[in-house]
C-alpha atoms as a PDB file:
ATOM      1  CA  UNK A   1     -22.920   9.757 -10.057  1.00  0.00           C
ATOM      2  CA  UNK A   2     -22.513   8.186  -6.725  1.00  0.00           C
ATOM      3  CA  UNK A   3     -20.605   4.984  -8.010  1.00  0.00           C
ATOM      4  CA  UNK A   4     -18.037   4.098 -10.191  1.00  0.00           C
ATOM      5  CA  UNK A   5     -19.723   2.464 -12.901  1.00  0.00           C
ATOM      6  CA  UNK A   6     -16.885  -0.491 -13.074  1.00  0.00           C
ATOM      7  CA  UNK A   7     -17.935  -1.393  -9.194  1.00  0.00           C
ATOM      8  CA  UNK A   8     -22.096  -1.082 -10.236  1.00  0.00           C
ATOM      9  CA  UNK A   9     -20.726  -3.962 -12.731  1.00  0.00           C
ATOM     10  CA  UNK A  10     -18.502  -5.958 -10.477  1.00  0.00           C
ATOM     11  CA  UNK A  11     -21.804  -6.253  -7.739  1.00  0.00           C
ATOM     12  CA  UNK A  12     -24.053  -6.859 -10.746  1.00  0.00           C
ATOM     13  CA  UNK A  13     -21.681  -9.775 -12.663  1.00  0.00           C
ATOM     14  CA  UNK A  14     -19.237 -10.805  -9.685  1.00  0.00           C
ATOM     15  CA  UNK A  15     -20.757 -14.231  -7.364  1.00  0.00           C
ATOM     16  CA  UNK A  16     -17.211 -14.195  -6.304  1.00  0.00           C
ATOM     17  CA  UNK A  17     -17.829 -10.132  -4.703  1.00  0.00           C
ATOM     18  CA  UNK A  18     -21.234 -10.397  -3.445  1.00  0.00           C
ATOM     19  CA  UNK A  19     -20.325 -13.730  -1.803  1.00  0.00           C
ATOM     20  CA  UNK A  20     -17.721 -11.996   0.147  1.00  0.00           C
ATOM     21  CA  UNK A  21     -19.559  -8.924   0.903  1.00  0.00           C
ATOM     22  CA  UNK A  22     -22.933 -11.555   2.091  1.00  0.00           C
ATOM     23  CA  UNK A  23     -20.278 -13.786   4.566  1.00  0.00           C
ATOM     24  CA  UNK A  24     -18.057 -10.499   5.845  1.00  0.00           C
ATOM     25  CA  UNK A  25     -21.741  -9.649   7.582  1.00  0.00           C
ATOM     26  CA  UNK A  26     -22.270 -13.232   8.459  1.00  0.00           C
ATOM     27  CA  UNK A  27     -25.569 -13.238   5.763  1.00  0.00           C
ATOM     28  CA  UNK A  28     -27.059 -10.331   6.940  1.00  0.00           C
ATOM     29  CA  UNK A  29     -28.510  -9.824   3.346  1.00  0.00           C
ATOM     30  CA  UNK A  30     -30.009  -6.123   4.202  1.00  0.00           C
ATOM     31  CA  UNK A  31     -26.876  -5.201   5.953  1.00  0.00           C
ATOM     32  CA  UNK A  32     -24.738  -6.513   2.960  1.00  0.00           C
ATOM     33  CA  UNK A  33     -26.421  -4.327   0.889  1.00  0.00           C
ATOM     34  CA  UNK A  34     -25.666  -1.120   3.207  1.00  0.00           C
ATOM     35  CA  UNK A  35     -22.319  -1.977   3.533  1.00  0.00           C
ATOM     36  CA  UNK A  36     -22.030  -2.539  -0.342  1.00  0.00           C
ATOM     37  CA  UNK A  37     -23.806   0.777  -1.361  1.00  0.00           C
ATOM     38  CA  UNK A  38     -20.702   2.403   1.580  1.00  0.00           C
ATOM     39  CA  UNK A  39     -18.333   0.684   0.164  1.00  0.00           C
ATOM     40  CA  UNK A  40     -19.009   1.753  -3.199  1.00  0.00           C
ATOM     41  CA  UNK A  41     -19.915   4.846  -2.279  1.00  0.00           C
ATOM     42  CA  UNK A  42     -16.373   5.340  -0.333  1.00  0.00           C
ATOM     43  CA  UNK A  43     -14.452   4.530  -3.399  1.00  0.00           C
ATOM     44  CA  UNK A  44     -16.233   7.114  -5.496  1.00  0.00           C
ATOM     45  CA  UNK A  45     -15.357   9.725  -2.336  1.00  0.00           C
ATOM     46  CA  UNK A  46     -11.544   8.858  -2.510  1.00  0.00           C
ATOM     47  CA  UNK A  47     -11.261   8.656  -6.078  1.00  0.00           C
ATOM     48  CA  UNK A  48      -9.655   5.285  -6.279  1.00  0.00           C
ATOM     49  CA  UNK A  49      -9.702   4.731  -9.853  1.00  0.00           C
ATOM     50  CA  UNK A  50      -8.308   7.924 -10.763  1.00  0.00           C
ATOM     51  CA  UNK A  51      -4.911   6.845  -8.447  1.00  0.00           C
ATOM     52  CA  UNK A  52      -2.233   5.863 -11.578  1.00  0.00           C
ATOM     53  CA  UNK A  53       1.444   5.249 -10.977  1.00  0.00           C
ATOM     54  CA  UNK A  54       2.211   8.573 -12.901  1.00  0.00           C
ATOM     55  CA  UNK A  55       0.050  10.374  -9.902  1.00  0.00           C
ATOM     56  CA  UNK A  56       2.396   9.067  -7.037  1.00  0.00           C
ATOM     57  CA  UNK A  57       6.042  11.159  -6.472  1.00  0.00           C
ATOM     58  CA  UNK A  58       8.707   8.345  -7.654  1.00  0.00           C
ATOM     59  CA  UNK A  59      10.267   9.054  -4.192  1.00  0.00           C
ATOM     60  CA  UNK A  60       7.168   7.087  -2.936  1.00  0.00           C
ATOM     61  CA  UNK A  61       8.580   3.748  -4.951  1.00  0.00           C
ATOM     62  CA  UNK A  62      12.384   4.596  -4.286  1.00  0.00           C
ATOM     63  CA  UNK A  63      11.813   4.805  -0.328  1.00  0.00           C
ATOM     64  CA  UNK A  64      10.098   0.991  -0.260  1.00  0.00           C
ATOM     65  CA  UNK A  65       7.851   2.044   2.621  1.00  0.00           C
ATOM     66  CA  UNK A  66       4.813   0.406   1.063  1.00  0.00           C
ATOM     67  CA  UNK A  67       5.043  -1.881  -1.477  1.00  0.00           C
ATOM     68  CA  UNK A  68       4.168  -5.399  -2.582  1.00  0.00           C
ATOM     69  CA  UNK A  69       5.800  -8.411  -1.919  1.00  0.00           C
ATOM     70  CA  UNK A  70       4.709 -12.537  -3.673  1.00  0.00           C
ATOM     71  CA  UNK A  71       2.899 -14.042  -1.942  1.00  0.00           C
ATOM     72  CA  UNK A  72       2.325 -16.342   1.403  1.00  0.00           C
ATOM     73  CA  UNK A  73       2.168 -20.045   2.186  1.00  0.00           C
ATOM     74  CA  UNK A  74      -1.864 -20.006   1.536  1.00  0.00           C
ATOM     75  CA  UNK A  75      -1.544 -18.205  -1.420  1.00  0.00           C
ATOM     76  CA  UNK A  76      -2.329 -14.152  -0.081  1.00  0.00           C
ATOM     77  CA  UNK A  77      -0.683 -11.190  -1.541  1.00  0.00           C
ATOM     78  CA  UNK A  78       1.688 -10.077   0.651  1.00  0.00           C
ATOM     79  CA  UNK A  79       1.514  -6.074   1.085  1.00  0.00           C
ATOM     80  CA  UNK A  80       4.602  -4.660   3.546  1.00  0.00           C
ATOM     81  CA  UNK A  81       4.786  -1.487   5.304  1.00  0.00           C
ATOM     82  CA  UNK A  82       8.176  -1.116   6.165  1.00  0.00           C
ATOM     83  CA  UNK A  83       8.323   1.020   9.162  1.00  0.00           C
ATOM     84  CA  UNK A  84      11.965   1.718   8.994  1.00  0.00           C
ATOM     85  CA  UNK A  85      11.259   4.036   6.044  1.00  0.00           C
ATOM     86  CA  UNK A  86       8.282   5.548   6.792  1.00  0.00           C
ATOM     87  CA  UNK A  87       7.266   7.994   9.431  1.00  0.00           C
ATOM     88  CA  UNK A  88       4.744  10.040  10.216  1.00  0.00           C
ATOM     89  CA  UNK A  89       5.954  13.022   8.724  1.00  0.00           C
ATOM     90  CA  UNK A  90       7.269  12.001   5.473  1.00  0.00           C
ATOM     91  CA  UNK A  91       4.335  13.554   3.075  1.00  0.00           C
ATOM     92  CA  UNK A  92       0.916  14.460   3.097  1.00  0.00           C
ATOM     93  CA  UNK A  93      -1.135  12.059   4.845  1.00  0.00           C
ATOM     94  CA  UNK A  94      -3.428  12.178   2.270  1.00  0.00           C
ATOM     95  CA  UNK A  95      -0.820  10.772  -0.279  1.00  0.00           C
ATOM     96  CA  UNK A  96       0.233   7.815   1.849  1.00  0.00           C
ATOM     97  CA  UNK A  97      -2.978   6.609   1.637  1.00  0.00           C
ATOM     98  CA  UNK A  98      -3.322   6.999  -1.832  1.00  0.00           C
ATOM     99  CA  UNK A  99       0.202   4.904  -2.520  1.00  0.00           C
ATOM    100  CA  UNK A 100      -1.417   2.204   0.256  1.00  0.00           C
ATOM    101  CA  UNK A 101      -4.822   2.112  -1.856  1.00  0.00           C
ATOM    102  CA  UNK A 102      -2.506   2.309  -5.264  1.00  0.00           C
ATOM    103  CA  UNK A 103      -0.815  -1.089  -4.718  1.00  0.00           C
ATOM    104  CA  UNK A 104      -3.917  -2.627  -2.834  1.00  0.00           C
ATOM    105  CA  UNK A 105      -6.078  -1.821  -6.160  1.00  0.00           C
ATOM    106  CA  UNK A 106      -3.422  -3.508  -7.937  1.00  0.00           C
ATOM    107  CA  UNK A 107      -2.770  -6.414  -6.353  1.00  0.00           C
ATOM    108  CA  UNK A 108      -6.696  -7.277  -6.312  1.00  0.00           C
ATOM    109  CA  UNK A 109      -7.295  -5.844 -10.119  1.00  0.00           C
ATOM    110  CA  UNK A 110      -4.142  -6.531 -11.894  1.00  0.00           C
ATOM    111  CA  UNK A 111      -3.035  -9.590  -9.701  1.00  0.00           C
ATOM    112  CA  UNK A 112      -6.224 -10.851  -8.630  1.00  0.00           C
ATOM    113  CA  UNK A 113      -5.697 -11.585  -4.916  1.00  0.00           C
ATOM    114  CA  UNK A 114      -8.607 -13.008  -3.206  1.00  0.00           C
ATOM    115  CA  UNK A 115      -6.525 -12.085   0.167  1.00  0.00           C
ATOM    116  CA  UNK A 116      -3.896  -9.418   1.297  1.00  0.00           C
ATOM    117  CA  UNK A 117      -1.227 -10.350   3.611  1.00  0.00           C
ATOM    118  CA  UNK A 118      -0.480  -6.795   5.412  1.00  0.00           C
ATOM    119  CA  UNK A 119       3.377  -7.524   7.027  1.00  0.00           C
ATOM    120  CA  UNK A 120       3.639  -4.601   9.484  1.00  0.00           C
ATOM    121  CA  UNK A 121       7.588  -5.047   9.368  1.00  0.00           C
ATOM    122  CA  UNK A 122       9.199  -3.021  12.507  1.00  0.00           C
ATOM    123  CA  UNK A 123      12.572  -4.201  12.142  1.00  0.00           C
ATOM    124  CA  UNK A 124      15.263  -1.474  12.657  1.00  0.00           C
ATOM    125  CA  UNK A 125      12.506   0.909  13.451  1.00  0.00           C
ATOM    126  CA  UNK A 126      13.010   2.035  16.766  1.00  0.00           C
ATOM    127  CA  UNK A 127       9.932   3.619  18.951  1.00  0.00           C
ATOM    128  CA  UNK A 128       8.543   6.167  16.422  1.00  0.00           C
ATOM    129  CA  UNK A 129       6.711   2.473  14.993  1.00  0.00           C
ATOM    130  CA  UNK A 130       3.819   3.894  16.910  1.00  0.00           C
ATOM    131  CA  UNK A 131       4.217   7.486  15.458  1.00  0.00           C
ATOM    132  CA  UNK A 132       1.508   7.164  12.826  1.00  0.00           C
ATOM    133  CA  UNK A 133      -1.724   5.707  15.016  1.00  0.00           C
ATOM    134  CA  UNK A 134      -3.890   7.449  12.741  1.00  0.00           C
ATOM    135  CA  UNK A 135      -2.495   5.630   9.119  1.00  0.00           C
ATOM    136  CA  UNK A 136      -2.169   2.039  11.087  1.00  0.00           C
ATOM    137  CA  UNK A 137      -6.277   2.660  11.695  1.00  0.00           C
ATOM    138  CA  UNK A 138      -6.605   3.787   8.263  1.00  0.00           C
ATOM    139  CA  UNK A 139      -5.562   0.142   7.002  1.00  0.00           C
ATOM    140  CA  UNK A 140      -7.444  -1.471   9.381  1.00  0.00           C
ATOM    141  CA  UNK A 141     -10.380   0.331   8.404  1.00  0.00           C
ATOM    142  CA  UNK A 142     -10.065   0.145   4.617  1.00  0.00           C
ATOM    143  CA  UNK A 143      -9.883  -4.380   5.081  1.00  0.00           C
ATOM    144  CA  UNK A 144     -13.041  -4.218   7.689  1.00  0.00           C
ATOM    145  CA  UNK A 145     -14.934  -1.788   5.895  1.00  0.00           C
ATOM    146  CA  UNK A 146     -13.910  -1.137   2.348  1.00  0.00           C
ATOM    147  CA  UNK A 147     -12.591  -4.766   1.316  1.00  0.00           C
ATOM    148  CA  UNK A 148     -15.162  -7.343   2.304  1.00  0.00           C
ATOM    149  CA  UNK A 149     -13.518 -10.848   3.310  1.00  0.00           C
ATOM    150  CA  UNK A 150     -10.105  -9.229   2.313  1.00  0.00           C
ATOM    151  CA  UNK A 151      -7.574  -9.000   4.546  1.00  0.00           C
ATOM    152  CA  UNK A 152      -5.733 -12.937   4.825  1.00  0.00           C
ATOM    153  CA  UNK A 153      -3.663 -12.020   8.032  1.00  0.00           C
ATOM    154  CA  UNK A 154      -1.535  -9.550   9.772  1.00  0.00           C
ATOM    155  CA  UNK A 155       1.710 -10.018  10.867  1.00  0.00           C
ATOM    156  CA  UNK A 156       3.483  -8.027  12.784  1.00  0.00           C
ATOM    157  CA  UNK A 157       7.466  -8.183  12.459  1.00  0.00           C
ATOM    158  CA  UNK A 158      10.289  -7.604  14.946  1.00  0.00           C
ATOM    159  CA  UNK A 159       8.097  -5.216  17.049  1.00  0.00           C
ATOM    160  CA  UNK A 160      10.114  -3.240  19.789  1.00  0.00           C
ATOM    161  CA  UNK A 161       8.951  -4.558  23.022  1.00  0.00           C
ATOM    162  CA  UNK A 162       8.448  -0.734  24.301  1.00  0.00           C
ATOM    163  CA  UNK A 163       5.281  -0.910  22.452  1.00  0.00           C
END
């Protein structure tokens, strides 16, 4: 199996998906379908519906380095990555990104967000902000590629001027 069967029925039932997936190419209809079938195909690869809550070390949801937050003004999830209490070197990169993908599945599935807010907040961070280039492209790359039409805006909080 190359797809989850759950995203075969989201393209096949969901206007809503396939709407966003058409305009995020700007109606490339062949190219919609490529980046559908890598899309899907992606999720399969990082196993994003077998990431639970019971999978992810508590000390993940103690330390409030990712984590949800209501929602803005127009009405998008808010997701923060609190740089204060995250750096580079804090776990396996592997499981950052599955915490990250964790509370972005939920707030689309369980919260249905049309739109994610990311608030990169770098207040009391100091310079390591920057430490972590390679996570910081990861998020960018899961809203261009992986979340068609998803990402509502990105603000940036409190940044040090040294970057």
């Amino acid at each position: 199996d190359v797809y989850y069967e759950d995203d075969v029925k989201k393209i096949r039932e969901s206007d809503d998906f396939c709407r966003k997936m058409i305009a995020h190419v700007r109606g490339d209809m062949a190219l919609a379908h490529k980046v559908a079938a890598y899309s899907l195909r992606w999720r399969k690869y990082v196993k994003i519906a077998e990431i639970k809550e019971e999978g992810i070390p508590k000390a993940f949801f103690e330390q409030k380095a990712i984590y949800p937050y209501n929602k803005d003004k127009l009405g998008c999830h808010v997701l923060v990555l609190q740089n204060k209490n995250y750096t580079k070197n804090m776990a396996d990169a592997t499981q950052v990104k599955q915490v990250f993908l964790y509370f972005l599945e939920k707030l689309y599935n369980e919260h249905g967000a049309k739109k994610v807010t990311m608030l990169l907040d770098c207040a009391d961070a100091g310079s390591h902000v920057i430490s972590d280039i390679d996570f910081t492209k990861f998020i960018f790359n899961v809203f261009l590629k992986r979340y068609p039409m998803g990402l509502g805006y990105v603000i940036v909080y409190d940044m040090p001027w040294l970057v």
